[in-house]
PDB file of N, CA and C in Angstrom:
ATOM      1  N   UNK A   1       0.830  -1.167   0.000  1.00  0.00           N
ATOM      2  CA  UNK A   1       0.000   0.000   0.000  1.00  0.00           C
ATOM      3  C   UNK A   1       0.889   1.250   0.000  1.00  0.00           C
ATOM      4  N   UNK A   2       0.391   2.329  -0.765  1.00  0.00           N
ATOM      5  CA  UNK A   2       1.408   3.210  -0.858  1.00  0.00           C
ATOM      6  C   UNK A   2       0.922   4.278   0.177  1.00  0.00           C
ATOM      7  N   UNK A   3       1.821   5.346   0.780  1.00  0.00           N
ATOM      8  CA  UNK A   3       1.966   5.676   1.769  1.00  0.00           C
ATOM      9  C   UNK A   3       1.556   7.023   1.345  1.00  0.00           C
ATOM     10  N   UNK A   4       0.753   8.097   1.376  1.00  0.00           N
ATOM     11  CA  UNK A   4       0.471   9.791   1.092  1.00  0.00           C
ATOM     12  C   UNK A   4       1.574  10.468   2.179  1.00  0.00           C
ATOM     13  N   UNK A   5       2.172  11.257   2.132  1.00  0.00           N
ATOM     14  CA  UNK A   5       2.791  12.294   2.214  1.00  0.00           C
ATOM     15  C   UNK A   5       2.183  13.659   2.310  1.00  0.00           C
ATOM     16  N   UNK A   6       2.110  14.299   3.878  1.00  0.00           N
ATOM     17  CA  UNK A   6       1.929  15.116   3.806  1.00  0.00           C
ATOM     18  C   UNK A   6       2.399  16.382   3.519  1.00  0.00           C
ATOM     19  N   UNK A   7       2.263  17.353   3.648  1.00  0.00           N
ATOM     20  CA  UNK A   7       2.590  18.969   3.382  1.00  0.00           C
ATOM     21  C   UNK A   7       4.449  18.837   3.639  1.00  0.00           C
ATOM     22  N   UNK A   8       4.358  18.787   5.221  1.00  0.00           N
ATOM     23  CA  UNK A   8       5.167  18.762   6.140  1.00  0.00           C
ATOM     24  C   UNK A   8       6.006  17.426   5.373  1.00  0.00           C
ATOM     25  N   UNK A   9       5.786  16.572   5.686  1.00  0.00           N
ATOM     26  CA  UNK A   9       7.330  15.746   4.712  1.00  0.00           C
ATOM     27  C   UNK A   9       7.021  16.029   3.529  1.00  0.00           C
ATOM     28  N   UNK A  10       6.993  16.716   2.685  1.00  0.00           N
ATOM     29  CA  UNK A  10       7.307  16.733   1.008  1.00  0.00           C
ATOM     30  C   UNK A  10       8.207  18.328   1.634  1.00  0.00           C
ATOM     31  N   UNK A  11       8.154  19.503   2.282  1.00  0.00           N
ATOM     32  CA  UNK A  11       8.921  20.103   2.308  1.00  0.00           C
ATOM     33  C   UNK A  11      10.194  19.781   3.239  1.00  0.00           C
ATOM     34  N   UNK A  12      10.202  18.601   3.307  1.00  0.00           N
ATOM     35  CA  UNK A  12      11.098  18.276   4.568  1.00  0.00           C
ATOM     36  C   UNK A  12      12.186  17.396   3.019  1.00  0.00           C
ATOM     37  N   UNK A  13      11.159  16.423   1.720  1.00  0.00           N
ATOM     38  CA  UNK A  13      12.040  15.631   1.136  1.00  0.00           C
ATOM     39  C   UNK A  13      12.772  16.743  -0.048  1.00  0.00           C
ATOM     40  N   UNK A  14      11.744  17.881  -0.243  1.00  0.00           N
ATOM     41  CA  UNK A  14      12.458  19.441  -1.229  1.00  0.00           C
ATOM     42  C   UNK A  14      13.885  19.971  -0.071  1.00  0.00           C
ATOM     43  N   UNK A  15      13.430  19.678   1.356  1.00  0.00           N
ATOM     44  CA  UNK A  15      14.812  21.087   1.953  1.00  0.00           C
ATOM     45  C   UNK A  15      13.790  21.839   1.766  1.00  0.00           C
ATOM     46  N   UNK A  16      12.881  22.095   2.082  1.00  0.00           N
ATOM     47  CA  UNK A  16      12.223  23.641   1.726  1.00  0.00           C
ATOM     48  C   UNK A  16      12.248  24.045   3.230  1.00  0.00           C
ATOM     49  N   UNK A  17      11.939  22.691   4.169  1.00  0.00           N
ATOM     50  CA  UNK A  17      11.901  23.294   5.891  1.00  0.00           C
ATOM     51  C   UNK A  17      13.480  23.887   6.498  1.00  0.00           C
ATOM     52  N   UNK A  18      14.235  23.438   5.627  1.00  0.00           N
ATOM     53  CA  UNK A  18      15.486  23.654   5.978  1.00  0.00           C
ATOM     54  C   UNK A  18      16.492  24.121   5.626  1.00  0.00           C
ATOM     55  N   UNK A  19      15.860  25.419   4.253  1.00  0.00           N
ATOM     56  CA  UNK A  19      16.608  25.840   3.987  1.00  0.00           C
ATOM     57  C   UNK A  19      16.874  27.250   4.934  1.00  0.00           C
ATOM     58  N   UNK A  20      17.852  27.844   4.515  1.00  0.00           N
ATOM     59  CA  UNK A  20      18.054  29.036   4.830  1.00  0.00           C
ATOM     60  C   UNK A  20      17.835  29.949   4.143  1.00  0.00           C
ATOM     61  N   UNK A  21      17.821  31.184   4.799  1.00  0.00           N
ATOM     62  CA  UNK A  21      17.019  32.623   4.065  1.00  0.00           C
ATOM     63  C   UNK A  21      17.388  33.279   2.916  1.00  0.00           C
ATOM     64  N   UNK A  22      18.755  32.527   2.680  1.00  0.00           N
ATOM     65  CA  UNK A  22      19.540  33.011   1.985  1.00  0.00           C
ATOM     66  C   UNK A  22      19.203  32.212   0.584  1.00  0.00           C
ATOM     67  N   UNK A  23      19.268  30.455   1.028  1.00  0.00           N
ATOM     68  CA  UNK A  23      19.014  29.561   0.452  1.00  0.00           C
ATOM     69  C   UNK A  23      17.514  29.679  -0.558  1.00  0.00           C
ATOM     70  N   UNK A  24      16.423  29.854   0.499  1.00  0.00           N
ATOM     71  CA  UNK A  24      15.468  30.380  -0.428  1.00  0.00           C
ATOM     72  C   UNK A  24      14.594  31.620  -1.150  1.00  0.00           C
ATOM     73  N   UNK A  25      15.999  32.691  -1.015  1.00  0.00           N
ATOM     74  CA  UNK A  25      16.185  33.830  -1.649  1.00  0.00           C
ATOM     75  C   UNK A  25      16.754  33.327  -3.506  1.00  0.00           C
ATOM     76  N   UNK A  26      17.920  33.110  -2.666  1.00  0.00           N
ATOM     77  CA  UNK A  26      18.268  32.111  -4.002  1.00  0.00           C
ATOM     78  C   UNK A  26      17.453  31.078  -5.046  1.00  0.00           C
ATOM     79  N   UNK A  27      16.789  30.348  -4.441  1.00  0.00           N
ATOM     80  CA  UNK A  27      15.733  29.452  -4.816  1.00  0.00           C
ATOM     81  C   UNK A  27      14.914  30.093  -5.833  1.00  0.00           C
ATOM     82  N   UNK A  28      14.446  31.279  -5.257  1.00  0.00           N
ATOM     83  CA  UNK A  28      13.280  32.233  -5.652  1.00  0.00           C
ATOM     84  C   UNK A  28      13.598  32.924  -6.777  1.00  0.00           C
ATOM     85  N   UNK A  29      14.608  33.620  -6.391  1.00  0.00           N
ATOM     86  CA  UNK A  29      15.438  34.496  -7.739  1.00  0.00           C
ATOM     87  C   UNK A  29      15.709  33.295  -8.729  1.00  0.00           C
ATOM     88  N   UNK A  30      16.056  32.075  -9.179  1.00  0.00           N
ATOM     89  CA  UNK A  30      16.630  31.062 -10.293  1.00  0.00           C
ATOM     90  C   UNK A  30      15.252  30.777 -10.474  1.00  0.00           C
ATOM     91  N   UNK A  31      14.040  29.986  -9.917  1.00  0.00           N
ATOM     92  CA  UNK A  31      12.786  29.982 -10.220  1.00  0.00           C
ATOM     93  C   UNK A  31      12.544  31.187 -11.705  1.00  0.00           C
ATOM     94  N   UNK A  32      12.351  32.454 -10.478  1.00  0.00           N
ATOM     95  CA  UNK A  32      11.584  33.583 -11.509  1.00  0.00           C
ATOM     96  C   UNK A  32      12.766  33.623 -13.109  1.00  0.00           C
ATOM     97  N   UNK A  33      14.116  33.323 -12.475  1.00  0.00           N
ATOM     98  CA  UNK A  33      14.691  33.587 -13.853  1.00  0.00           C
ATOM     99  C   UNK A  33      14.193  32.440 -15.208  1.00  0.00           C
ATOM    100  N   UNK A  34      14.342  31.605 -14.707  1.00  0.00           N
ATOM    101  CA  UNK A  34      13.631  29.999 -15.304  1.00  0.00           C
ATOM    102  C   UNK A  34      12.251  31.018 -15.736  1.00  0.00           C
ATOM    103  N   UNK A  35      11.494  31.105 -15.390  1.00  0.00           N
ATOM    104  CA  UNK A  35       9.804  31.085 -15.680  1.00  0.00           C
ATOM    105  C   UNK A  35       9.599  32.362 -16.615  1.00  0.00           C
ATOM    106  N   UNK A  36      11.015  33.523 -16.636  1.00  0.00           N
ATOM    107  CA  UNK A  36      11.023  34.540 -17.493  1.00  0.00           C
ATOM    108  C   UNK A  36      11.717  33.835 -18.601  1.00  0.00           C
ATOM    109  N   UNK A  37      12.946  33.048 -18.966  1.00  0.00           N
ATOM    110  CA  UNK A  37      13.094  32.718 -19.840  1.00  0.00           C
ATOM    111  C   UNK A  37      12.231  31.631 -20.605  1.00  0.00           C
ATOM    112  N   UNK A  38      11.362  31.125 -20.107  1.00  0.00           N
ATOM    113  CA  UNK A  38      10.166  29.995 -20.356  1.00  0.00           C
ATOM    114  C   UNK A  38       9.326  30.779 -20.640  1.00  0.00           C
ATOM    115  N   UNK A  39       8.792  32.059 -20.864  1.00  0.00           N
ATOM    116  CA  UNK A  39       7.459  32.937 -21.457  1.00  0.00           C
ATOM    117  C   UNK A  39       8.569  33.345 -22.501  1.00  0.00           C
ATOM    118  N   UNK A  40       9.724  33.589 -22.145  1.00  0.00           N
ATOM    119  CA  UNK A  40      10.242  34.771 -23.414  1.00  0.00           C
ATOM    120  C   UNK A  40      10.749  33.700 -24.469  1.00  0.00           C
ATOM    121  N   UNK A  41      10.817  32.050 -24.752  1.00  0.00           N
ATOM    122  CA  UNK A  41      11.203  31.409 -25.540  1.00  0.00           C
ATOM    123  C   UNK A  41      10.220  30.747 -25.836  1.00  0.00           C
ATOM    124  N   UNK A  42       8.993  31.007 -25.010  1.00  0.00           N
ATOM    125  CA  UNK A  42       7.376  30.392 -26.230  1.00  0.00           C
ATOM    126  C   UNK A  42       7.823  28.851 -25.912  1.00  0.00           C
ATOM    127  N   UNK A  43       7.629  28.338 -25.130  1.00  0.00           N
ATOM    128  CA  UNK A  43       8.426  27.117 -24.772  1.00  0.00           C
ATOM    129  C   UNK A  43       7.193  25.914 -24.703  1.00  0.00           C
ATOM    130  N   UNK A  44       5.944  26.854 -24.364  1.00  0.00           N
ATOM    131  CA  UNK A  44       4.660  26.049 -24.508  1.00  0.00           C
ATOM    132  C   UNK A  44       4.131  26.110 -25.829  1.00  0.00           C
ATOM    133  N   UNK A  45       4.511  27.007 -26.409  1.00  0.00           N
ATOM    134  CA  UNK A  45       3.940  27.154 -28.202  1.00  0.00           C
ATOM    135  C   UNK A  45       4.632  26.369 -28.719  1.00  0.00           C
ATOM    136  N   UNK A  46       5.975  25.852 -28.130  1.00  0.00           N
ATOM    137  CA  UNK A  46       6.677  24.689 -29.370  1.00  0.00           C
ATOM    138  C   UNK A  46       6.499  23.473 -28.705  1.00  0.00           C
ATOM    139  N   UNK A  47       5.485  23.253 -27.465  1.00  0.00           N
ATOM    140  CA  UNK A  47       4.959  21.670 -27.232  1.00  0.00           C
ATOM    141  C   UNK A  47       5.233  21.484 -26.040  1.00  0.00           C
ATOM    142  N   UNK A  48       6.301  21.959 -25.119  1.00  0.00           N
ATOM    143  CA  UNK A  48       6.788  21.488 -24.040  1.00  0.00           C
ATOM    144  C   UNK A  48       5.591  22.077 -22.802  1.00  0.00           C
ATOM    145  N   UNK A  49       5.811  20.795 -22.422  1.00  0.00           N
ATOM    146  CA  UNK A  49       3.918  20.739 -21.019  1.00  0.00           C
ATOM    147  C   UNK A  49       4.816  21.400 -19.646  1.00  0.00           C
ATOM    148  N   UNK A  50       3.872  21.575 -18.638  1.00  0.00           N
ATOM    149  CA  UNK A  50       4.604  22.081 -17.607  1.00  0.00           C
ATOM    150  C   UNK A  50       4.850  20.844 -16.955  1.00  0.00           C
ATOM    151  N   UNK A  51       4.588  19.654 -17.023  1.00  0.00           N
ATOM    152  CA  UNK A  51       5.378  18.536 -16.398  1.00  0.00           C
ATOM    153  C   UNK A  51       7.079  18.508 -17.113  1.00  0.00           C
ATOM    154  N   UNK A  52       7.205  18.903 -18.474  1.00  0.00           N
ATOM    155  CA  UNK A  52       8.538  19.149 -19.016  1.00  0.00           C
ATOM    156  C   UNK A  52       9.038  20.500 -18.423  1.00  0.00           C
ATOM    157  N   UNK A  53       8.221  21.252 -18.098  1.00  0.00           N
ATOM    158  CA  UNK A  53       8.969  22.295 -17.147  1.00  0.00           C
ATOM    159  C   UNK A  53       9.632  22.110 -16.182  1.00  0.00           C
ATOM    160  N   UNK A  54       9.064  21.501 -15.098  1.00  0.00           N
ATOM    161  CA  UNK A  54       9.226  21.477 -13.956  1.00  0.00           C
ATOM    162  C   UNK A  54      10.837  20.453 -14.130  1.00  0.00           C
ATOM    163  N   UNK A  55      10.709  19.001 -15.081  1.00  0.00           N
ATOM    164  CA  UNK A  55      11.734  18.141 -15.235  1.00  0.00           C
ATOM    165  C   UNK A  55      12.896  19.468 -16.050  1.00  0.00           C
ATOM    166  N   UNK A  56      12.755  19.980 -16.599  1.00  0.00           N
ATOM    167  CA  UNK A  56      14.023  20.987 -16.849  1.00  0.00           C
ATOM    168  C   UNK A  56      14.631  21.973 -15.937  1.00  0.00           C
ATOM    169  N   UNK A  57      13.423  22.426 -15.279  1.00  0.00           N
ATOM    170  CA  UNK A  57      13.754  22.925 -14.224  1.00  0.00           C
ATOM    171  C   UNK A  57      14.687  22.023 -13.358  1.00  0.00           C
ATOM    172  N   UNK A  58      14.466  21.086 -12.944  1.00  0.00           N
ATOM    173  CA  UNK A  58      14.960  20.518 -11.953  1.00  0.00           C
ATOM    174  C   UNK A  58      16.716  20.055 -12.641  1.00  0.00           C
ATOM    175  N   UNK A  59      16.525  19.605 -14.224  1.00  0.00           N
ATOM    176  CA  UNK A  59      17.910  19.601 -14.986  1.00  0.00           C
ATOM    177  C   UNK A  59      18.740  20.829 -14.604  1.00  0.00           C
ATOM    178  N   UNK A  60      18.275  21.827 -14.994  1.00  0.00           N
ATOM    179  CA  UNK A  60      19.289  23.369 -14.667  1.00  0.00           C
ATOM    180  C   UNK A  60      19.772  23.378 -13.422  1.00  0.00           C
ATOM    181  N   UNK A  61      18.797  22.706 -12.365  1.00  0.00           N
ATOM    182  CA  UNK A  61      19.027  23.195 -11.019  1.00  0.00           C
ATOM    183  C   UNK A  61      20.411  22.013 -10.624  1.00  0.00           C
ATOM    184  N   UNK A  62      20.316  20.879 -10.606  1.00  0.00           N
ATOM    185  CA  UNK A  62      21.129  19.935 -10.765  1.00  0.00           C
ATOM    186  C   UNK A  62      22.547  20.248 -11.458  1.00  0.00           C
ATOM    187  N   UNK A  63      22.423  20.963 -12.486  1.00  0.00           N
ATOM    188  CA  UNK A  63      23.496  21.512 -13.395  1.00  0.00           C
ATOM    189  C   UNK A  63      24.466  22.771 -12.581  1.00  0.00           C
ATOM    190  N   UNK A  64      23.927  22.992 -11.967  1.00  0.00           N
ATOM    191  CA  UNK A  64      24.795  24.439 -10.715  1.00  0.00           C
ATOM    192  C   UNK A  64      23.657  25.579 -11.300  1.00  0.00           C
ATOM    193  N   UNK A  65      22.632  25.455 -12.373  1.00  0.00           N
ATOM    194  CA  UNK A  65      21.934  26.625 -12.900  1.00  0.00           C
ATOM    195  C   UNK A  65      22.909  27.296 -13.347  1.00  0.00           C
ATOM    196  N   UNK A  66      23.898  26.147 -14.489  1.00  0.00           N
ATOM    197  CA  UNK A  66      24.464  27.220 -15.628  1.00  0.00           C
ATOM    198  C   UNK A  66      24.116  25.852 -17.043  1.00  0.00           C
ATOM    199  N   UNK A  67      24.186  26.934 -17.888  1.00  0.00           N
ATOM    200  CA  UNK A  67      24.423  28.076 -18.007  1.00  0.00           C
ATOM    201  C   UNK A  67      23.761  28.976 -17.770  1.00  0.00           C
ATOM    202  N   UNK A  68      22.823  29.846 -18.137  1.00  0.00           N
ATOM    203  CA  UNK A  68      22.225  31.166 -17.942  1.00  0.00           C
ATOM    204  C   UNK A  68      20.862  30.290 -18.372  1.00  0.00           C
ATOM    205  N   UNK A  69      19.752  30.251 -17.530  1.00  0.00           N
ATOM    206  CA  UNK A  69      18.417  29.960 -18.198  1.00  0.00           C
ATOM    207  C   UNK A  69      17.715  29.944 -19.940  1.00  0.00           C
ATOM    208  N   UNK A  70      17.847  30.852 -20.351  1.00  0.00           N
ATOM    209  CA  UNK A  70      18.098  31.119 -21.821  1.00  0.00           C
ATOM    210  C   UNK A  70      18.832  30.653 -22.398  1.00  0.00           C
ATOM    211  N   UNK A  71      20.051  30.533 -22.372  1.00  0.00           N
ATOM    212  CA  UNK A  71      20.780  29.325 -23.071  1.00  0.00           C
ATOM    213  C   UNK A  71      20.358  28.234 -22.876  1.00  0.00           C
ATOM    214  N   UNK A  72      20.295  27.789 -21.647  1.00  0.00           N
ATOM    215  CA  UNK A  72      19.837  26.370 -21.290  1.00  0.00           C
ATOM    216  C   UNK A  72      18.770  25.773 -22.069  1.00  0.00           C
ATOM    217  N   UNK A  73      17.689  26.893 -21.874  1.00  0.00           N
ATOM    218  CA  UNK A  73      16.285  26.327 -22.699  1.00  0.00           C
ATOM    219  C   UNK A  73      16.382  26.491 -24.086  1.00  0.00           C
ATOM    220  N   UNK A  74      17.265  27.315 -24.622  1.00  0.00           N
ATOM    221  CA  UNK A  74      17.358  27.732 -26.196  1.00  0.00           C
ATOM    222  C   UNK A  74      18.099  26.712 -26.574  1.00  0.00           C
ATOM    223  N   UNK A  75      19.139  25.696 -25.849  1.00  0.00           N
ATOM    224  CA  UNK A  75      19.486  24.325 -26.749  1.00  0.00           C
ATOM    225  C   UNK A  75      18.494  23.707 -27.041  1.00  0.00           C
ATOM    226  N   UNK A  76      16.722  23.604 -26.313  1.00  0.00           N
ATOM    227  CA  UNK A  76      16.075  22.733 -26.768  1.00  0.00           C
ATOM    228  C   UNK A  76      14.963  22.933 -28.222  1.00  0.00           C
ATOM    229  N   UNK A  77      15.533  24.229 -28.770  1.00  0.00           N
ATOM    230  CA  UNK A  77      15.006  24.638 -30.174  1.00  0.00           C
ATOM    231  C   UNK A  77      15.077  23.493 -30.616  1.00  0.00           C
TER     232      UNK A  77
END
């Protein structure tokens, strides 16, 4: 039987309870940069769903968030 997960452990399995202020300053600022280069490259007009968002997102973030959001997403022309 599979087990639901509440609120409280899914921000506990993100680090979201534990990050620091700094940490999710940071977080926040690479997000909004991601979600400005994702409107400004039409990224849903050439097919990509927000479940492919979120999985690229999470690629960049994994990557150190380089290169620059815009590059990143503009290799997937």
């Amino acid at each position: 039987m599979l087990k639901h997960l509440n609120d409280d452990e899914l921000m506990n399995v993100v680090g979201g309870k534990n990050m620091t202020e700094n940490e999710l300053q940071g977080f926040t600022t690479r997000k909004a940069e991601f979600e400005n280069a994702w409107d400004a490259l039409k990224m849903e007009q050439k097919g990509y769903t927000g479940n492919m968002r979120a999985e690229l997102f999470d690629e960049w973030e994994a990557a150190g968030y380089t290169p620059d959001a815009v590059a990143f997403l503009g290799r997937l022309k």
